[in-house]
Protein backbone atom coordinates (compact mmCIF):
# COMPACT_ATOMS: atom_id res chain seq x y z
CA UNK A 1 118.17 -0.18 297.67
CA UNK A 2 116.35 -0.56 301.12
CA UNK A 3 117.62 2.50 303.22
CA UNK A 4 118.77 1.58 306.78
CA UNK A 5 119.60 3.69 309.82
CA UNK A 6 117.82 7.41 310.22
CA UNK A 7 116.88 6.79 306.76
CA UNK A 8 114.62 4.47 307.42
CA UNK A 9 113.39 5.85 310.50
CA UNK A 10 111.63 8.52 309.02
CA UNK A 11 110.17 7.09 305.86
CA UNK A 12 106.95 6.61 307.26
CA UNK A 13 104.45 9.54 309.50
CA UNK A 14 104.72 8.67 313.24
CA UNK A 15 101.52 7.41 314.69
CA UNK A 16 99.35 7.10 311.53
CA UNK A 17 99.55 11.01 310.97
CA UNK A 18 101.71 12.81 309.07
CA UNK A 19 103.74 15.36 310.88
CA UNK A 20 106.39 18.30 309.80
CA UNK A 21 109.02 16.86 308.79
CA UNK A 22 111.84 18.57 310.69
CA UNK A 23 111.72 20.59 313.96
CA UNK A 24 114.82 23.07 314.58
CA UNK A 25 115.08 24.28 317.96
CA UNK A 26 117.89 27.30 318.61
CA UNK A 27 118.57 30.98 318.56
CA UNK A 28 118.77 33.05 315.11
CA UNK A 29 120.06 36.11 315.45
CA UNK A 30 120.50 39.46 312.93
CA UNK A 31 123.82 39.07 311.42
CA UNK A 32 125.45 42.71 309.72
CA UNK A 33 128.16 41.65 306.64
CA UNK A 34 130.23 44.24 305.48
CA UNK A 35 129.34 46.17 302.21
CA UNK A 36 133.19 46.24 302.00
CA UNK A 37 136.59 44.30 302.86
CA UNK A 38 138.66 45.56 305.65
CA UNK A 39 138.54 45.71 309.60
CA UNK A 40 135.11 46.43 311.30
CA UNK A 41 136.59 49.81 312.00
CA UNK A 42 136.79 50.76 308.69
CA UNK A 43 133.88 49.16 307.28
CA UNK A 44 131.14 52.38 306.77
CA UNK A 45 128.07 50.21 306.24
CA UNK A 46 126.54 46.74 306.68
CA UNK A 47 124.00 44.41 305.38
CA UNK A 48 121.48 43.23 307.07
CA UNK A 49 120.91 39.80 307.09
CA UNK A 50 119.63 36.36 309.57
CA UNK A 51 122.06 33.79 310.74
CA UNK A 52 121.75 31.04 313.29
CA UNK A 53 122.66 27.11 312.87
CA UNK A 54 119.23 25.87 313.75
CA UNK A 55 117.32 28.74 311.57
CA UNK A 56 120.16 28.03 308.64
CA UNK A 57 119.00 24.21 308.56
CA UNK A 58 115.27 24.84 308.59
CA UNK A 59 115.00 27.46 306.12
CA UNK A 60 117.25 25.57 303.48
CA UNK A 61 115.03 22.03 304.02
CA UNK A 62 111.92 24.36 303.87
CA UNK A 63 113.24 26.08 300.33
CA UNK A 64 114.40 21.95 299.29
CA UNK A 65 110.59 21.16 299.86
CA UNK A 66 109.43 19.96 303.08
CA UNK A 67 107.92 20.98 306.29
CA UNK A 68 109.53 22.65 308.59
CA UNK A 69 109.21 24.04 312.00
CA UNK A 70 111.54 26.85 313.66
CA UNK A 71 110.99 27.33 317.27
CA UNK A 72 113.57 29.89 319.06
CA UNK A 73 112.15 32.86 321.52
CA UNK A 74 113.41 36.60 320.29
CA UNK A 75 113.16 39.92 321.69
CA UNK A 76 109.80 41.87 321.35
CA UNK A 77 111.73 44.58 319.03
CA UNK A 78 112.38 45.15 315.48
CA UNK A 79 115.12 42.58 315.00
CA UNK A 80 113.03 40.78 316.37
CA UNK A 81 109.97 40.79 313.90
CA UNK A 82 112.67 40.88 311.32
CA UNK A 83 113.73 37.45 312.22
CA UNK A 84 110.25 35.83 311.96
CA UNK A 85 109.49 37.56 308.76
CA UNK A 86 112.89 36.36 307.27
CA UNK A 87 112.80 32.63 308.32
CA UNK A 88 108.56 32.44 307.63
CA UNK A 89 109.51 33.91 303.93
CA UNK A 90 112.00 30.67 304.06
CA UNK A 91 108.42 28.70 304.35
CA UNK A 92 109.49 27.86 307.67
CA UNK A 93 106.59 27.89 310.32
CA UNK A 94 107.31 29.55 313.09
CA UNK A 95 103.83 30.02 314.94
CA UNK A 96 105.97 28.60 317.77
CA UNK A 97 108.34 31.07 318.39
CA UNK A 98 108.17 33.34 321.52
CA UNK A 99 108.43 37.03 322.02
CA UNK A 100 110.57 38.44 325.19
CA UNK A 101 109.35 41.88 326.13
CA UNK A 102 112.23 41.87 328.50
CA UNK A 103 115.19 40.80 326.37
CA UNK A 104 116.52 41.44 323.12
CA UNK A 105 117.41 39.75 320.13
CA UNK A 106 120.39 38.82 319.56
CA UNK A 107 122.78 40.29 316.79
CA UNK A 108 126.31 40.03 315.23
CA UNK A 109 128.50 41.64 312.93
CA UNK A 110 131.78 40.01 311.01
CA UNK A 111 134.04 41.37 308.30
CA UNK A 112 134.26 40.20 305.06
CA UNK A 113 137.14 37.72 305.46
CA UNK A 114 137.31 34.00 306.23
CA UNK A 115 136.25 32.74 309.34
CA UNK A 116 137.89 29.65 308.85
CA UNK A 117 141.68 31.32 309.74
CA UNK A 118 142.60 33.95 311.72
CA UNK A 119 141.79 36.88 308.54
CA UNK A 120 138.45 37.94 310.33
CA UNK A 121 137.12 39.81 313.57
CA UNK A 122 133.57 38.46 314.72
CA UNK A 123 131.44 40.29 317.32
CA UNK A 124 128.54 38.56 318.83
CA UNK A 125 126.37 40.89 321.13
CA UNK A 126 124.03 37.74 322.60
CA UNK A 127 124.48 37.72 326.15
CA UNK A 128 121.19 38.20 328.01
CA UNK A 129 119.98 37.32 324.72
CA UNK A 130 115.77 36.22 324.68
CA UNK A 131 117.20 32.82 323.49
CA UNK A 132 119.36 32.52 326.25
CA UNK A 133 116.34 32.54 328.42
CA UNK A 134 114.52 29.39 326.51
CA UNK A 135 113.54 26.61 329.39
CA UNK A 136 111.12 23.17 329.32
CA UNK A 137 109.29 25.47 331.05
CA UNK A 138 108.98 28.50 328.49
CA UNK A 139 109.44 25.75 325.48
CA UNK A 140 106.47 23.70 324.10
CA UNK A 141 107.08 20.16 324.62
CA UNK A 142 104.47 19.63 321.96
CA UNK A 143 105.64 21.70 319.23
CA UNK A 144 109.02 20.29 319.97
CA UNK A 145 107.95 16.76 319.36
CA UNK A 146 105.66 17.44 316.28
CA UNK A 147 108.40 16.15 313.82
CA UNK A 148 109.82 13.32 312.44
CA UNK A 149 113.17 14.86 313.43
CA UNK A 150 113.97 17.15 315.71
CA UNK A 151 117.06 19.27 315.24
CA UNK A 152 119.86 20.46 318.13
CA UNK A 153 123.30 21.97 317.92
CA UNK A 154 125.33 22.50 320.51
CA UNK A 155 125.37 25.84 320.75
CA UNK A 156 121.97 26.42 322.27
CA UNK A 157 123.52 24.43 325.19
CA UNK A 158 126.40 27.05 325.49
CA UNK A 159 123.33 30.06 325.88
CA UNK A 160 122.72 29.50 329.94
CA UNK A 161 122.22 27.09 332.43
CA UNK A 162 118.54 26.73 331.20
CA UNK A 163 119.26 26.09 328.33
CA UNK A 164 121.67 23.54 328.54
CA UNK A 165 119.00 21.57 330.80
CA UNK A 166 116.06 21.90 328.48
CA UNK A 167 118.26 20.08 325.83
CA UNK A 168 119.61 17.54 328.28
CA UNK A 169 115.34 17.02 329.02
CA UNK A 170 115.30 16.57 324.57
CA UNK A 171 117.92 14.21 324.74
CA UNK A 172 117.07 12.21 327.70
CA UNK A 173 115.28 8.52 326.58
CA UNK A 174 111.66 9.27 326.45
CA UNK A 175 108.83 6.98 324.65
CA UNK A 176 108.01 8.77 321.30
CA UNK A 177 110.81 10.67 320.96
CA UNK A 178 111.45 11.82 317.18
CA UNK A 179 114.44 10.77 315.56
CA UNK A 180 117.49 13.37 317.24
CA UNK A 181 119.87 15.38 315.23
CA UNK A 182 122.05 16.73 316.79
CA UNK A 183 125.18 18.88 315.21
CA UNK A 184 128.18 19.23 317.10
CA UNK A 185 128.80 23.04 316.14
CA UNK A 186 131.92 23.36 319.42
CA UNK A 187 132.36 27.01 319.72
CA UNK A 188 134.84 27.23 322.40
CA UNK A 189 134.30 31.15 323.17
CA UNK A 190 130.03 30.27 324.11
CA UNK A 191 131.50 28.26 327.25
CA UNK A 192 132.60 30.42 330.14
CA UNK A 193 134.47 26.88 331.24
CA UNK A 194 135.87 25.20 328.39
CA UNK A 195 136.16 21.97 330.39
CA UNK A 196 132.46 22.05 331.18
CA UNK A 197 131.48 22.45 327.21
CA UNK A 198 133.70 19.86 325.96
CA UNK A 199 131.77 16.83 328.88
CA UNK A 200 128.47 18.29 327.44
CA UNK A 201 129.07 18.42 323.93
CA UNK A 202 130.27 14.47 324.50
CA UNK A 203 127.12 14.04 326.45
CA UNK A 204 124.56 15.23 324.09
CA UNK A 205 126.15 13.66 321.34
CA UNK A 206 126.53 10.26 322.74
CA UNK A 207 122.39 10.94 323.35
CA UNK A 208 121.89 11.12 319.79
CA UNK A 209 120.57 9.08 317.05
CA UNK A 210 122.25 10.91 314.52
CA UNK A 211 125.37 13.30 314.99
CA UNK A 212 127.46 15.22 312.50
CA UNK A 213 130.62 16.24 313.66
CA UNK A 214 133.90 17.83 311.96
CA UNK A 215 136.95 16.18 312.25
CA UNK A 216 138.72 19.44 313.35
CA UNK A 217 136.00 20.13 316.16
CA UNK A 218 136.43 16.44 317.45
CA UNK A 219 139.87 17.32 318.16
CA UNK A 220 139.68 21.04 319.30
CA UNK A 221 136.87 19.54 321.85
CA UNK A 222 137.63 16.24 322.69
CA UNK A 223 141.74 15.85 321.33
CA UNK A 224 140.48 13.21 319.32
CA UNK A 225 142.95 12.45 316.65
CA UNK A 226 143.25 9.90 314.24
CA UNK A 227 140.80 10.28 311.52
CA UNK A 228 137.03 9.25 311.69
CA UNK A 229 137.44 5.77 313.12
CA UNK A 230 138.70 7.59 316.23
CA UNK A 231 136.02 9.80 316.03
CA UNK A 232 133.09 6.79 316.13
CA UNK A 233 135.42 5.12 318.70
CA UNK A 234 135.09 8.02 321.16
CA UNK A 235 131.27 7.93 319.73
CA UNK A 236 130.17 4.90 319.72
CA UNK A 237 125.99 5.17 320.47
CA UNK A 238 124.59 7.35 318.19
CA UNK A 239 123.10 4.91 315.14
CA UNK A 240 124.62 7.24 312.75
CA UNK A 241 127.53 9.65 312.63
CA UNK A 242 129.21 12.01 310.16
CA UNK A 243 132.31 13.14 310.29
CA UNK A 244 133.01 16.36 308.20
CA UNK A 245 136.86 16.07 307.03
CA UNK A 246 136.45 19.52 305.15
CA UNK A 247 138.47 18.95 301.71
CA UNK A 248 139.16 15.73 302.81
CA UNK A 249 134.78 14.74 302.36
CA UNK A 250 132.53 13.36 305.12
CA UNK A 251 132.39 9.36 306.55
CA UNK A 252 129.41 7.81 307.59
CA UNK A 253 129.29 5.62 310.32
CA UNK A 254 125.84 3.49 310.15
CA UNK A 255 124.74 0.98 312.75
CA UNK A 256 121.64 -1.52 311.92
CA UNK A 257 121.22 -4.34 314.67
CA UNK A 258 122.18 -7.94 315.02
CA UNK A 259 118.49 -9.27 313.40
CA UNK A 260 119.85 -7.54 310.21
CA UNK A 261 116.25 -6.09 309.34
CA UNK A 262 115.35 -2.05 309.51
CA UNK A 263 111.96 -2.98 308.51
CA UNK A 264 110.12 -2.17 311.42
CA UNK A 265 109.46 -4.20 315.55
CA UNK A 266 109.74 -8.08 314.77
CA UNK A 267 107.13 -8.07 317.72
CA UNK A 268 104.62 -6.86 315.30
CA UNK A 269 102.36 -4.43 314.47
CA UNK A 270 103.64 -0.56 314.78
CA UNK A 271 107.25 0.13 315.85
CA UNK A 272 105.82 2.81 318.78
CA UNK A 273 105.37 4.93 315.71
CA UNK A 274 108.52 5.14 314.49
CA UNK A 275 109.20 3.21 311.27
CA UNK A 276 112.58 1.08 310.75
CA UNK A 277 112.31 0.38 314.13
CA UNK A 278 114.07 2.63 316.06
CA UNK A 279 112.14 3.64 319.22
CA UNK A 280 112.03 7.19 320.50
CA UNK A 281 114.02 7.40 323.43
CA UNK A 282 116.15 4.83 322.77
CA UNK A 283 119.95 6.73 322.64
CA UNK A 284 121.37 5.72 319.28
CA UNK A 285 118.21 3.91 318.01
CA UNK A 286 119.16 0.56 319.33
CA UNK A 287 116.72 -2.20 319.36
CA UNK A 288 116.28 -4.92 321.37
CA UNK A 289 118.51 -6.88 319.23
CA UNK A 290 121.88 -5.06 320.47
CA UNK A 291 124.41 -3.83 317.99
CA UNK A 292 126.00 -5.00 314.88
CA UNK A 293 129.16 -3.64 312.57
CA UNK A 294 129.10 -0.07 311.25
CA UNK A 295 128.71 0.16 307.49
CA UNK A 296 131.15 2.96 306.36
CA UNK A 297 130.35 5.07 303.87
CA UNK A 298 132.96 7.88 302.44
CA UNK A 299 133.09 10.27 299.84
CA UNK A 300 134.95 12.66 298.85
CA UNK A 301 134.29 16.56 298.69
CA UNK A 302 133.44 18.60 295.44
CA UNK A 303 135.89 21.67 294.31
CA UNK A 304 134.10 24.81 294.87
CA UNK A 305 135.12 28.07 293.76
CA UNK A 306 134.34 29.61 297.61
CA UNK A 307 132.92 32.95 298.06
CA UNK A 308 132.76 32.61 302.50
CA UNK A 309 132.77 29.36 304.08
CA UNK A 310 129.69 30.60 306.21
CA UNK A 311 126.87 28.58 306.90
CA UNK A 312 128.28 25.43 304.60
CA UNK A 313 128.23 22.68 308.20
CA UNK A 314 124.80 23.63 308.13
CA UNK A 315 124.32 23.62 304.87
CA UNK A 316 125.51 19.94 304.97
CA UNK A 317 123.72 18.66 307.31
CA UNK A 318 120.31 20.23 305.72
CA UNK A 319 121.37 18.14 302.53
CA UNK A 320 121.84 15.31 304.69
CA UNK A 321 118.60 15.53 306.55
CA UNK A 322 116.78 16.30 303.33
CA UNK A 323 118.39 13.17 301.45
CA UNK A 324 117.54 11.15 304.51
CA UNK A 325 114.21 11.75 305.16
CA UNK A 326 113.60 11.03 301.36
CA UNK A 327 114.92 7.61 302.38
CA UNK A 328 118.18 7.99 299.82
CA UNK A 329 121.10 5.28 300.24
CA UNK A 330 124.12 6.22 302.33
CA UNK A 331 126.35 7.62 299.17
CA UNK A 332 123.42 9.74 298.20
CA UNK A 333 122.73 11.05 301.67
CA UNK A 334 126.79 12.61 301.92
CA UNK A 335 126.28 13.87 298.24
CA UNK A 336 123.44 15.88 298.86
CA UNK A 337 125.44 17.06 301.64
CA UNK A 338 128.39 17.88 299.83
CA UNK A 339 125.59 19.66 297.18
CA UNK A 340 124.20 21.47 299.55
CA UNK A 341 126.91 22.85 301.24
CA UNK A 342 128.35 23.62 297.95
CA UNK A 343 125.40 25.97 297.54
CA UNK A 344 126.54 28.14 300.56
CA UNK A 345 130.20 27.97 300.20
CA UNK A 346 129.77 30.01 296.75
CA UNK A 347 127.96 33.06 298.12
CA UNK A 348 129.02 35.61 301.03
CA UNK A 349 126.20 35.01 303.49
CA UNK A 350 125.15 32.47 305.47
CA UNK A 351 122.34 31.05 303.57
CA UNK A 352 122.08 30.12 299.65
CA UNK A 353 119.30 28.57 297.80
CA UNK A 354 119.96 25.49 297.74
CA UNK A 355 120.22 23.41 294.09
CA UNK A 356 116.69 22.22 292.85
CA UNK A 357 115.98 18.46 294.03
CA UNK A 358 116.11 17.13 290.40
CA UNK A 359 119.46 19.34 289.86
CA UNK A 360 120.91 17.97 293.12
CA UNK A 361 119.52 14.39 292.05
CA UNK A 362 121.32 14.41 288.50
CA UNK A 363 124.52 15.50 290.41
CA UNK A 364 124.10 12.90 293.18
CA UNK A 365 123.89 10.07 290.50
CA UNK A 366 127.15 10.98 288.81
CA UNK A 367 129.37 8.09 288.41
CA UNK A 368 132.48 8.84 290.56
CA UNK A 369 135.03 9.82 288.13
CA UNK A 370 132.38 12.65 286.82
CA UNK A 371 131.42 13.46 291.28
CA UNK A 372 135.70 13.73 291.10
CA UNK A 373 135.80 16.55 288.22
CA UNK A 374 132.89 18.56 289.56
CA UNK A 375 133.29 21.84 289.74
CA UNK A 376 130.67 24.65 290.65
CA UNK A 377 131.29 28.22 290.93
CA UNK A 378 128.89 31.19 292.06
CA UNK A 379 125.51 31.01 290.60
CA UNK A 380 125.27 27.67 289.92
CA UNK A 381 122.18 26.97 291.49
CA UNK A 382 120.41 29.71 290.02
CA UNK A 383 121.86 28.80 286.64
CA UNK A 384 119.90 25.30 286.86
CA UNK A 385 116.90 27.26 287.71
CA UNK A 386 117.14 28.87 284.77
CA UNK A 387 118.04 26.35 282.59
CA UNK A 388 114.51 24.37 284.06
CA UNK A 389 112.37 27.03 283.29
CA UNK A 390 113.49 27.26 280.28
CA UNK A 391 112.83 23.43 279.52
CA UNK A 392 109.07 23.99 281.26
CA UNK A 393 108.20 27.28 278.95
CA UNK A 394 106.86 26.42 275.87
């Protein structure tokens, strides 16, 4: 099957090179998980650990195989250098990150229940954060646009005024532009004005080529309701968008152009160095052509014995990202999703290892009665590790 869409934007190096294959721009920060259940006044000790939506997506596409590149700016202290050792022992590069002597990293503790209801406290301690203080003019432009993706959330645009304009700058039409990512991620407590984080969410999405959204967000942020179709309605440029509906699965909305061909610029030669022929700069991908119908893609999520529901949106869109720049069809692309988050939703922190690509293949390729039964537990991942060397050891 020919992939369309972000899929076959990146299945080709940009300008006859070949560059990393995913840039992830945002703040990590050292996250502190109870050794224990109970409130974070009772809780005697914590483990250390990283957590941050950008870092979580680059360090579970480096450990699925490709090249990644983290670029955040942390505090010149011991959290810190723990950071950079963390996500570089990922196989993340992060020879781009920047060191604040004058602010610190930021850090976060949470209890052991589920931060999906109300049975959990949280306590972020970020303000005045070095991330908060990342700029276009502390922020290399170069290293930024060194992949064939480059990956936002929204919450680096909730960090300060400068950072909300550096990723208005990424998001603005530019020539060359790599293929945009961009994940919702609404957290309504970042934005001092609520009003003011729900028009900028909107705006950066609608900037986007491709956008994952949950349906619950859409409607916290925007009072979208309705289901995914409302969702696309009240998103209509980006040239793809996912809508997470939790238990219910994930949709994919996919937009090609009237021509009918994702082949590459009918004008000839190189498409501006971005293959399928979506131009960098260009909000949604569109070519010259103008829009045609979505094709919509659904299906449905796996039962998974959860452990924490932490880290599993980015998870997801990791699995996505991965699947699509390995040019899978649609259906494939929300399995290894669905996979990947799976991975995350059956341990307690925020990142998992993620299944091995020919686990995760042999999973994706189920027929959908066997993708229906499913169901994976803790240590399934490392169980088909196990089970492969075994197979390789003579």
């Amino acid at each position: 099957m020919t992939p369309t869409g972000p899929a076959a934007a990146v299945s080709r190096p940009v300008g006859g090179t070949r560059p990393v294959d995913v840039v992830a721009l945002g703040e990590s920060m050292v996250t502190f998980l109870p050794s224990r259940p109970g409130r974070l006044a009772d809780v005697p000790s914590f483990d250390r650990g990283i957590g941050g939506a950008e870092s979580n997506v680059a360090c579970v596409l480096a450990a699925a195989g490709h090249s990644v590149k983290w670029i955040g700016r942390v505090g010149d202290d011991g959290f810190g250098d723990h950071l950079v050792e963390a996500i570089t022992a990922y196989g993340v590069d992060t020879s781009a990150v920047r060191r604040d002597p004058h602010r610190p990293t930021g850090i976060y503790f949470r209890t052991a229940g589920d931060r999906a209801t109300d049975d959990h406290e949280v306590l972020y301690y970020r303000a005045g954060s070095a991330a908060s203080a990342m700029s276009p003019d502390n922020t290399p432009r170069a290293e930024l646009d060194s992949g064939r993706v480059l990956h936002l959330s929204g919450i680096t645009a909730a960090l300060s005024a400068d950072c909300l304009t550096l990723l208005r700058e990424l998001t603005a039409p530019r020539p060359s532009r790599p293929l945009l990512s961009f994940d919702v991620n609404h957290r309504a407590h970042l934005w001092p004005h609520p009003e003011t984080g729900r028009t900028v969410l909107l705006e950066l999405a609608r900037r986007s080529d491709l956008v994952f959204v949950g349906e619950d967000e859409a409607e916290e942020a925007w009072g979208v309701t309705g289901g995914p179709e409302a969702i696309r309605a009240a998103l209509p440029e980006p040239r793809a968008l996912v809508v997470k509906q939790g238990a219910g699965g994930a949709t994919l909305f996919e937009r090609g152009d009237e021509r009918g061909s994702d082949s590459g610029d009918e004008r000839g030669g190189d498409s501006g160095g971005e293959p399928g022929g979506v131009r960098g700069g260009e909000p949604g991908g569109v070519r010259d052509g103008g829009p045609r119908a979505d094709t919509v893609t659904r299906v449905p999520a796996l039962r998974v014995d959860v452990v924490a529901p932490v880290g599993a949106g980015d998870a997801f869109a990791a699995g996505f990202l991965s699947a699509t720049l390995r040019g899978l069809p649609a259906r494939d692309r929300l399995r290894h999703g669905h996979l990947t988050a799976a991975a995350a939703l059956t341990v307690p922190g925020d990142l998992a290892t993620p299944p091995s690509r020919d686990h995760a293949d042999r999973l994706a390729a189920l027929d959908d009665e066997a993708w229906g039964t499913l169901r994976l537990g803790p240590g399934w991942t490392e169980a088909d590790t196990r089970a492969d060397e075994e197979v390789r050891t003579p």
